[in-house]
PDB file of N, CA and C in Angstrom:
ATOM      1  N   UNK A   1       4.398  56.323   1.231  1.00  0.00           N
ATOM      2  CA  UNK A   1       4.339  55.103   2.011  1.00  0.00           C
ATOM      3  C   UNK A   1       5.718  54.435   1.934  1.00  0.00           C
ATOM      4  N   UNK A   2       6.173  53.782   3.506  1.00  0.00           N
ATOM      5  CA  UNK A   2       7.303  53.367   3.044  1.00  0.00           C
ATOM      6  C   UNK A   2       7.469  51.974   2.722  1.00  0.00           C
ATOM      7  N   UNK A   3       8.627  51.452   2.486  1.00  0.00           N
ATOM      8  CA  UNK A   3       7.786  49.799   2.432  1.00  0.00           C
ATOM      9  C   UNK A   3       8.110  49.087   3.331  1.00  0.00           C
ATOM     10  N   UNK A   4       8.585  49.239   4.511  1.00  0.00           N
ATOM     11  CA  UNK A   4       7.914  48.897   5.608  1.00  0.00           C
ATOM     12  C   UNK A   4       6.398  48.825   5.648  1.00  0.00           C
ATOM     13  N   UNK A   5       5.608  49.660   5.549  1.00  0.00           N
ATOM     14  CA  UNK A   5       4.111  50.415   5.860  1.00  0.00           C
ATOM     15  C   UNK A   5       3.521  49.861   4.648  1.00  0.00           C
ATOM     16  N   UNK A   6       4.049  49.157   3.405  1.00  0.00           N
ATOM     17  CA  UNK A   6       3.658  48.557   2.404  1.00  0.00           C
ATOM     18  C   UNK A   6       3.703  47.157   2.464  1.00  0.00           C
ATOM     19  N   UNK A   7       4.484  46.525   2.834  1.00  0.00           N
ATOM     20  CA  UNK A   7       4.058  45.177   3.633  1.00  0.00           C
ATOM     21  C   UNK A   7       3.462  44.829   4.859  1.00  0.00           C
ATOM     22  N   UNK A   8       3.487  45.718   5.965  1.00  0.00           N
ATOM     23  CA  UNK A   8       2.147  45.462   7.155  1.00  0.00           C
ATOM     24  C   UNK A   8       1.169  45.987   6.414  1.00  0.00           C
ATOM     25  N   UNK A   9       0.467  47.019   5.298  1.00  0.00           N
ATOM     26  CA  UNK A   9      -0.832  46.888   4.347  1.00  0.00           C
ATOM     27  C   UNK A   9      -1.323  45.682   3.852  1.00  0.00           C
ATOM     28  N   UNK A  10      -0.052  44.915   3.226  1.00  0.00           N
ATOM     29  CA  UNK A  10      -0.296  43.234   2.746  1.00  0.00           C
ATOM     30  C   UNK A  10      -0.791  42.439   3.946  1.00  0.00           C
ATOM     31  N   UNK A  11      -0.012  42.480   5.213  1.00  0.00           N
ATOM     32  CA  UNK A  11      -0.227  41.614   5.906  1.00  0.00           C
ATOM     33  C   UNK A  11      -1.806  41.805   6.643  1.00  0.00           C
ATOM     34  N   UNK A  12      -2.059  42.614   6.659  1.00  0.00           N
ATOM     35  CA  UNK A  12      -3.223  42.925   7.786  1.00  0.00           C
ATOM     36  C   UNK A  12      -4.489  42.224   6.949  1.00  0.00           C
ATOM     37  N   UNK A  13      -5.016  42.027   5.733  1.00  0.00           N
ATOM     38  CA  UNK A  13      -6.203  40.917   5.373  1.00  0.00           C
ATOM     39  C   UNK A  13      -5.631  39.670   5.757  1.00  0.00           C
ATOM     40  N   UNK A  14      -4.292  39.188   5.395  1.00  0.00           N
ATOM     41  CA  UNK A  14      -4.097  37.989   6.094  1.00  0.00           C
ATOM     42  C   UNK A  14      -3.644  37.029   7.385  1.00  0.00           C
ATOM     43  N   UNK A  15      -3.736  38.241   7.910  1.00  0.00           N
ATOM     44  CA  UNK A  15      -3.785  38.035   9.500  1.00  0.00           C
ATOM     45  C   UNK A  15      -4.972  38.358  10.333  1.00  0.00           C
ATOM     46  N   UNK A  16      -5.595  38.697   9.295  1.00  0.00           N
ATOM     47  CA  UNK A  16      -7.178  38.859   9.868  1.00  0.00           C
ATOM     48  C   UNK A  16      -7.840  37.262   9.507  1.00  0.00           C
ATOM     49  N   UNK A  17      -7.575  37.143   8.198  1.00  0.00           N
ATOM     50  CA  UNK A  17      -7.703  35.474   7.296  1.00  0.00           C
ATOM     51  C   UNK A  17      -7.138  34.616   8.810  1.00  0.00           C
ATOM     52  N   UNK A  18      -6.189  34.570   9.095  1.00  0.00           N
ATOM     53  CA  UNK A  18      -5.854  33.750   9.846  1.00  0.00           C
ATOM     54  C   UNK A  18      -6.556  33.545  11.335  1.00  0.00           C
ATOM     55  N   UNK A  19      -6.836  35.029  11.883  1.00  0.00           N
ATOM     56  CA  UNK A  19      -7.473  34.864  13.222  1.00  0.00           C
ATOM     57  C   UNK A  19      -8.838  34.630  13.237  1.00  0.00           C
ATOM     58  N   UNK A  20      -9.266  34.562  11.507  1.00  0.00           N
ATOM     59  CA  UNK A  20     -10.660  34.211  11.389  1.00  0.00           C
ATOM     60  C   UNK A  20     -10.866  32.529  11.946  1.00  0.00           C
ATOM     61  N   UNK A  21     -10.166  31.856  10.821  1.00  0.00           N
ATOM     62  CA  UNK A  21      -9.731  31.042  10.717  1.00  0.00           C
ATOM     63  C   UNK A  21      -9.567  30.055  12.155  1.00  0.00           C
ATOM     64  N   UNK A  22      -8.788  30.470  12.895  1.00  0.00           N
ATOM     65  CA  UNK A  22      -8.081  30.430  14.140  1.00  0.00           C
ATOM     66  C   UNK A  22      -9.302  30.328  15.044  1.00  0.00           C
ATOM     67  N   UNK A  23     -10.244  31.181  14.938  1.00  0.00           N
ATOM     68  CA  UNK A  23     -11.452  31.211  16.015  1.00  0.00           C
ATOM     69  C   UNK A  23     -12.246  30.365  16.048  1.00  0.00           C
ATOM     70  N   UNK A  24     -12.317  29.967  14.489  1.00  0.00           N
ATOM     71  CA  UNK A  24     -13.390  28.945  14.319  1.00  0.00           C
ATOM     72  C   UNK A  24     -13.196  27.825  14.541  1.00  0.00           C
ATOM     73  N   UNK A  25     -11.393  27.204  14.568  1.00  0.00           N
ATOM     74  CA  UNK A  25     -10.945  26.049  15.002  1.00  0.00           C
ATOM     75  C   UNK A  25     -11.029  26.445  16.022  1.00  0.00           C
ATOM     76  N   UNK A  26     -10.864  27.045  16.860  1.00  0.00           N
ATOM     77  CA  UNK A  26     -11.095  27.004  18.190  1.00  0.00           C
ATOM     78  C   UNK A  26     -12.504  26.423  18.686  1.00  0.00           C
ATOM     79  N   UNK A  27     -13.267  27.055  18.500  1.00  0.00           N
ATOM     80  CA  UNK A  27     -14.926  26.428  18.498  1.00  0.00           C
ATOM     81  C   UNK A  27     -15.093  25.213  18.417  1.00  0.00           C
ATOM     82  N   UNK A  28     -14.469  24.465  17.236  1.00  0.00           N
ATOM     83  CA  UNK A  28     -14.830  23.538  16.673  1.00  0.00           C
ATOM     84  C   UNK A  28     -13.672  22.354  17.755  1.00  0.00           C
ATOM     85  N   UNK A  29     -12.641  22.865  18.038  1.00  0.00           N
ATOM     86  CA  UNK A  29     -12.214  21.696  19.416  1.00  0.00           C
ATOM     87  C   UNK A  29     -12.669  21.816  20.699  1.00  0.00           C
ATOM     88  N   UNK A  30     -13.407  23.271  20.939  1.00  0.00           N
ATOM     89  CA  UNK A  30     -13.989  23.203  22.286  1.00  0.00           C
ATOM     90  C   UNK A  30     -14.828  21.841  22.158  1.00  0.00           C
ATOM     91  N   UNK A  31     -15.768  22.363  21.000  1.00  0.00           N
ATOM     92  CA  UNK A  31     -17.033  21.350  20.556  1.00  0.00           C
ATOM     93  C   UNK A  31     -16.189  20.070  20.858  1.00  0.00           C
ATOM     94  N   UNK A  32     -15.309  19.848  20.211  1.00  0.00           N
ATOM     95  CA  UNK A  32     -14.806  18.065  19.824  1.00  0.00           C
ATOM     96  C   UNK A  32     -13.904  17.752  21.155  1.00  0.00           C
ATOM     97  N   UNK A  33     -13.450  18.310  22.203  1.00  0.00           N
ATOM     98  CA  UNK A  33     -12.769  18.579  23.164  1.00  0.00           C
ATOM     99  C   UNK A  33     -13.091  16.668  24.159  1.00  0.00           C
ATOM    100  N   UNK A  34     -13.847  16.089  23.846  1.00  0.00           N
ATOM    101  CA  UNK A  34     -14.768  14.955  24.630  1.00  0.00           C
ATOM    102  C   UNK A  34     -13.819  13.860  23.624  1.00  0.00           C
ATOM    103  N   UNK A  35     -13.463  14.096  22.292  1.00  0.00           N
ATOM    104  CA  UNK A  35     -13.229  13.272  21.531  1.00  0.00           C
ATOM    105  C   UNK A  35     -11.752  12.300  21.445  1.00  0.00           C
ATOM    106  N   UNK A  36     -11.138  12.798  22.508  1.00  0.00           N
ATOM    107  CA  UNK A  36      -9.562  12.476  22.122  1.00  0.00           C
ATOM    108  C   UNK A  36      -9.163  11.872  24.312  1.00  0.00           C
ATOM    109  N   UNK A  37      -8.277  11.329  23.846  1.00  0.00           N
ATOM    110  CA  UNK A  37      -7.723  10.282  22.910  1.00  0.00           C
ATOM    111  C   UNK A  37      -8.952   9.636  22.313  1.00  0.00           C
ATOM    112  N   UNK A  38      -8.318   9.468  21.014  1.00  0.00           N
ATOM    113  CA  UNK A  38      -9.486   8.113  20.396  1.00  0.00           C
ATOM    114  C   UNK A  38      -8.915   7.095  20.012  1.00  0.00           C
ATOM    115  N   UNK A  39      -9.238   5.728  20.144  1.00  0.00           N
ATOM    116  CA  UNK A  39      -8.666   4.694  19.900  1.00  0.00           C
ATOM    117  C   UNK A  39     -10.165   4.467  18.445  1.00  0.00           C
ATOM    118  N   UNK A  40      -9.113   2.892  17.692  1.00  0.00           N
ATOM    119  CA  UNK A  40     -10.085   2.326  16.703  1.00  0.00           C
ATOM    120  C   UNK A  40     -11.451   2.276  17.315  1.00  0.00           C
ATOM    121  N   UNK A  41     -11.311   1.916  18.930  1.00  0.00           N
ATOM    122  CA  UNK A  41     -13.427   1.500  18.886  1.00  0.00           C
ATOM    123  C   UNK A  41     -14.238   2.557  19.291  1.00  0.00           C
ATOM    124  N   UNK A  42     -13.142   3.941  19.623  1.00  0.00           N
ATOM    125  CA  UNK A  42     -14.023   4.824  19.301  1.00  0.00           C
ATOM    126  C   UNK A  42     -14.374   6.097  18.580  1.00  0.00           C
ATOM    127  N   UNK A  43     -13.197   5.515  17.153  1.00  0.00           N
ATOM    128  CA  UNK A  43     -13.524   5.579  15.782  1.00  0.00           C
ATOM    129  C   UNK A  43     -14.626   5.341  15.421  1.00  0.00           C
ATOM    130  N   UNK A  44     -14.936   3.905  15.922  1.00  0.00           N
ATOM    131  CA  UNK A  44     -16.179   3.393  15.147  1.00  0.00           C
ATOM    132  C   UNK A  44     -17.584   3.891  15.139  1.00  0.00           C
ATOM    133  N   UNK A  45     -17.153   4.414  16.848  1.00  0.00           N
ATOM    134  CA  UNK A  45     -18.498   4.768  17.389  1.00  0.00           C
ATOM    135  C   UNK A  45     -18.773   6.080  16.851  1.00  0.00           C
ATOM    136  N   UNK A  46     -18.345   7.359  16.471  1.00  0.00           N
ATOM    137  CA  UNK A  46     -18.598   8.263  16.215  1.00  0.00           C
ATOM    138  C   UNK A  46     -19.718   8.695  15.095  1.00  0.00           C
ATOM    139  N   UNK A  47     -20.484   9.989  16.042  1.00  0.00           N
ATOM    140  CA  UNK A  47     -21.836   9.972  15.601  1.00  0.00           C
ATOM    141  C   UNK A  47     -21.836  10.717  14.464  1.00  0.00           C
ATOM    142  N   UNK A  48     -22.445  11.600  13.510  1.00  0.00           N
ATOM    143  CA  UNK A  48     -22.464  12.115  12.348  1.00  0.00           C
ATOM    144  C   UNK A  48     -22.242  13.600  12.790  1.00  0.00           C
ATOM    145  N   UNK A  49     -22.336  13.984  13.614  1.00  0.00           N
ATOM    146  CA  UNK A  49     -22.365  15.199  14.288  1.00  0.00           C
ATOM    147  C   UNK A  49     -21.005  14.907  14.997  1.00  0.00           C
ATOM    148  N   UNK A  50     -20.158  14.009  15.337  1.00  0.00           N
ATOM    149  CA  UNK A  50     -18.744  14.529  15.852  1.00  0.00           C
ATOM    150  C   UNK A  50     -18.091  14.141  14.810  1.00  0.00           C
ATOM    151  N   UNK A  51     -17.966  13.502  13.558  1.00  0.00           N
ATOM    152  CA  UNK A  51     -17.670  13.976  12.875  1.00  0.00           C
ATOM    153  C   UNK A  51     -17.471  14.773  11.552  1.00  0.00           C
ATOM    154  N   UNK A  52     -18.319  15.607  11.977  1.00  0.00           N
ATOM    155  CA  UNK A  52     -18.575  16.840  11.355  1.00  0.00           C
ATOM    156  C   UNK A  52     -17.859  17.973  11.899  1.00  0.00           C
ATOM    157  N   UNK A  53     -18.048  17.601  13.422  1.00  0.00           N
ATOM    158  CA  UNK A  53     -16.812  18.436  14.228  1.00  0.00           C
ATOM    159  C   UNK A  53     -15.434  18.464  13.708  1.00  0.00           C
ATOM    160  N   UNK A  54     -15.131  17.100  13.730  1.00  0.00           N
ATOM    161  CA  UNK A  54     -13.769  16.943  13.369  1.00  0.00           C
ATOM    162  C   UNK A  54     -13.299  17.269  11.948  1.00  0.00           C
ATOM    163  N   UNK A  55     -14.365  17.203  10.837  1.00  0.00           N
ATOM    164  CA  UNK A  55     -13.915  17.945   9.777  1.00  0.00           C
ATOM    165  C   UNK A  55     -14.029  19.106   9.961  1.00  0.00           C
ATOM    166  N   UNK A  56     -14.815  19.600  10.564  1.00  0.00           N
ATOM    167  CA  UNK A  56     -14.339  21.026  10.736  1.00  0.00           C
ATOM    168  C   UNK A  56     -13.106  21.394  11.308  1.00  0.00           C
ATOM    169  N   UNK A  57     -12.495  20.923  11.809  1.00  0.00           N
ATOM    170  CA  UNK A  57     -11.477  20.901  12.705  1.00  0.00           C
ATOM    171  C   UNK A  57      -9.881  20.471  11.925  1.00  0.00           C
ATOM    172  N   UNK A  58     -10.218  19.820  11.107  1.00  0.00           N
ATOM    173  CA  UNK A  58      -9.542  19.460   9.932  1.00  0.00           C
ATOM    174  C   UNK A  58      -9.010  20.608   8.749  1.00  0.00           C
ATOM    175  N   UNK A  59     -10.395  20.469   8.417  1.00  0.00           N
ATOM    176  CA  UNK A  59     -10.671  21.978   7.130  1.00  0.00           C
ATOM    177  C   UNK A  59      -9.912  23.026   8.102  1.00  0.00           C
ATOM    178  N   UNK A  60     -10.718  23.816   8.876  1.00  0.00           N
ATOM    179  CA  UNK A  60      -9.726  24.791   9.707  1.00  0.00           C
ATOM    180  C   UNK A  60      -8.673  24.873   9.735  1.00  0.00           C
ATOM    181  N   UNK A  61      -7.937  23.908  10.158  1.00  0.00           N
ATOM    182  CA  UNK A  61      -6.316  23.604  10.270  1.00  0.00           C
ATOM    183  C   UNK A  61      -5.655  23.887   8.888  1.00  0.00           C
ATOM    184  N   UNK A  62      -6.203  23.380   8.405  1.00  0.00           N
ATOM    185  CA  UNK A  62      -5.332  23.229   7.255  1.00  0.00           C
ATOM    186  C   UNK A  62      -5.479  24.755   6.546  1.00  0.00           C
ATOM    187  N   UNK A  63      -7.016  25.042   6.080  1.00  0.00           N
ATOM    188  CA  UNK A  63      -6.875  26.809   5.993  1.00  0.00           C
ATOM    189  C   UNK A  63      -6.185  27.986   6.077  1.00  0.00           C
ATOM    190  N   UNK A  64      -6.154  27.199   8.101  1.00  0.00           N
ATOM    191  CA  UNK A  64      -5.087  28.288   8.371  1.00  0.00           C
ATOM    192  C   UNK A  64      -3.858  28.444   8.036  1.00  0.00           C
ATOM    193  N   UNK A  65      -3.091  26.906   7.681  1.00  0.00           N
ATOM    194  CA  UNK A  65      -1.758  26.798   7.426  1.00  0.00           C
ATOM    195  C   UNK A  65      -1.573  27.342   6.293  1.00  0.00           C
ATOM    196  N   UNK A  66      -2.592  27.117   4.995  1.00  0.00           N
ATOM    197  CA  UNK A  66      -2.357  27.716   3.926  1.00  0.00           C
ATOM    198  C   UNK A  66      -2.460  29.392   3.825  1.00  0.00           C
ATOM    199  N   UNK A  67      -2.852  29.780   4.884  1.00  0.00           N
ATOM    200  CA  UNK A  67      -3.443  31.447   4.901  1.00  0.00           C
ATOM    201  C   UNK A  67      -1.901  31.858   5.679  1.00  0.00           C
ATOM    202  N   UNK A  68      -1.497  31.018   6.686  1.00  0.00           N
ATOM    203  CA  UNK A  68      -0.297  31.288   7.385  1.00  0.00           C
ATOM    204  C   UNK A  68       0.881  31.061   6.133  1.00  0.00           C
ATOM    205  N   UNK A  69       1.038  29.947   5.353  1.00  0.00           N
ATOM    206  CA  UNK A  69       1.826  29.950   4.407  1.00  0.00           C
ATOM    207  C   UNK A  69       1.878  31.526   3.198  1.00  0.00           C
ATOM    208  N   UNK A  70       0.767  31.840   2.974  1.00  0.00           N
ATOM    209  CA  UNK A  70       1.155  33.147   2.136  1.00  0.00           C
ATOM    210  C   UNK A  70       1.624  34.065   2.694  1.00  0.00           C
ATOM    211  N   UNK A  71       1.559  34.961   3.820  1.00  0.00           N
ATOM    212  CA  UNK A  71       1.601  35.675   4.303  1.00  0.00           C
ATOM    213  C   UNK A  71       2.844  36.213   3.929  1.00  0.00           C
ATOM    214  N   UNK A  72       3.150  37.873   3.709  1.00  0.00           N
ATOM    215  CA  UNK A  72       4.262  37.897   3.556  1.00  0.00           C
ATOM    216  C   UNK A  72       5.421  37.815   5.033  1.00  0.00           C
ATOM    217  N   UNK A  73       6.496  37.623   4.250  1.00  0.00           N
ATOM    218  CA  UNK A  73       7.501  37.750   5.186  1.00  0.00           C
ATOM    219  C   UNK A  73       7.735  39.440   6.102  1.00  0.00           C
ATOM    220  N   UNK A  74       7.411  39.046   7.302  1.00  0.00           N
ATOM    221  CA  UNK A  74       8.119  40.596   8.157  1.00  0.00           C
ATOM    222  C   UNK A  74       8.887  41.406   7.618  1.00  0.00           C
ATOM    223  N   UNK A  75       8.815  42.882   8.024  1.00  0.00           N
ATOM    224  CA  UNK A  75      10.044  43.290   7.072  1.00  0.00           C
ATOM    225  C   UNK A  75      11.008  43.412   8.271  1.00  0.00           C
ATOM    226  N   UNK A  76      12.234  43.321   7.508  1.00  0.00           N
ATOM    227  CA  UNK A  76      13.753  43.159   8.521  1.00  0.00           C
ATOM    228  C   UNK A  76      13.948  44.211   9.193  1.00  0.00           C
ATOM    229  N   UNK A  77      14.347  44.095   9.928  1.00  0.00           N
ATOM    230  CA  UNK A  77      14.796  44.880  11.455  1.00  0.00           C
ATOM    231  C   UNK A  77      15.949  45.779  10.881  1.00  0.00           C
ATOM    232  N   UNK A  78      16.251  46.915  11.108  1.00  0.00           N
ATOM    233  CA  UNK A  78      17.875  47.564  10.710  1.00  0.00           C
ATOM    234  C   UNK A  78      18.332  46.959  11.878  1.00  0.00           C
ATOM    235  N   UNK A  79      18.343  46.568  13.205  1.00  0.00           N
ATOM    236  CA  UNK A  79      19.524  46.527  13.913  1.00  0.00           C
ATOM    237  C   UNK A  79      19.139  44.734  14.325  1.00  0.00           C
ATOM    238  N   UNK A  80      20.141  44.314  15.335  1.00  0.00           N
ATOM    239  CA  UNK A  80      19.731  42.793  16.115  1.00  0.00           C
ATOM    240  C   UNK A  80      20.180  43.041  17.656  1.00  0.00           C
ATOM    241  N   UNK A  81      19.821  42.153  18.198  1.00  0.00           N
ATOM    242  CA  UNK A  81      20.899  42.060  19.327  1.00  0.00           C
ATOM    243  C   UNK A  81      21.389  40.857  19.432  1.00  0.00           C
ATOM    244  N   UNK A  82      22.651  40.872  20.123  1.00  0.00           N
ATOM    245  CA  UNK A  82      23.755  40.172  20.580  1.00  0.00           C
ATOM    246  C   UNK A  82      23.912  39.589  21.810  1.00  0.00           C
ATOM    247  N   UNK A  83      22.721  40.212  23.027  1.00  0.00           N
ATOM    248  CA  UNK A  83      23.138  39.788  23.781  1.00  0.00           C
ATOM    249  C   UNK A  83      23.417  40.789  24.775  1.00  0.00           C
ATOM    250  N   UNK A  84      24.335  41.714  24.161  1.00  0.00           N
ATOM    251  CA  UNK A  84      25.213  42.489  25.138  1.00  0.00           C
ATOM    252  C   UNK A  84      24.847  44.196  24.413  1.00  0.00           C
ATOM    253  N   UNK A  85      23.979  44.089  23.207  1.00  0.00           N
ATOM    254  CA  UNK A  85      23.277  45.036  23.441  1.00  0.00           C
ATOM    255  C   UNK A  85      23.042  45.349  21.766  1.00  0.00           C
ATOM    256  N   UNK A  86      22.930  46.291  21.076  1.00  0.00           N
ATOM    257  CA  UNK A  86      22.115  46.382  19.804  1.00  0.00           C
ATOM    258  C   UNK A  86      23.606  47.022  19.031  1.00  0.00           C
ATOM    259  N   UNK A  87      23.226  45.892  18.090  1.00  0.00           N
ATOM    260  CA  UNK A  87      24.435  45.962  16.394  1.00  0.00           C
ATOM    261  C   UNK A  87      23.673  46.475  15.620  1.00  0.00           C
ATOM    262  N   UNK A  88      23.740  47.883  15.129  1.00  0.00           N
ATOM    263  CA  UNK A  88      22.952  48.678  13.855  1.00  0.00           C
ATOM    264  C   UNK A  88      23.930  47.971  12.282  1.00  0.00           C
ATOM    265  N   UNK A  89      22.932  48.101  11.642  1.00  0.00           N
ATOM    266  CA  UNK A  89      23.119  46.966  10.083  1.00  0.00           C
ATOM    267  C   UNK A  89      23.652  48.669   9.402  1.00  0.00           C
TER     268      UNK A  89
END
């Protein structure tokens, strides 16, 4: 294995973690999608069930950032481009 092929092994549970993640916030703003803009009075008004949405929507987010925060780093490219065409490293 090379390690290229040893860090996309790492990455693939946590990019699965993430699109899990990702789907379910999705759901959860379709659901809350009615809710925004919200001002203070209709803060107030919110029923127990939207916000439940919105913690979900919360929790999610943040999940993901932490699931997006581990992830390893890509592995590096041997070459780049310039522009005007490909610089081998």
């Amino acid at each position: 294995m090379t390690p290229r092929e040893a860090v996309e092994l790492k990455r693939i549970p946590a990019i699965r973690g993430c699109e899990r993640h990702l789907k379910r916030l999705c759901y959860a703003a379709t659901r809350g999608k009615g809710l925004f803009p919200m001002d203070s009075e209709a803060y107030q008004r919110l029923t127990d069930c939207e916000i439940a949405i919105l913690d979900r929507m919360l929790v999610r987010f943040g999940r993901l950032q932490s699931r997006k925060g581990g992830l390893p780093p890509p592995p590096k490219k041997n070459h780049e481009s310039n522009g005007f065409g490909t610089i081998r490293r």
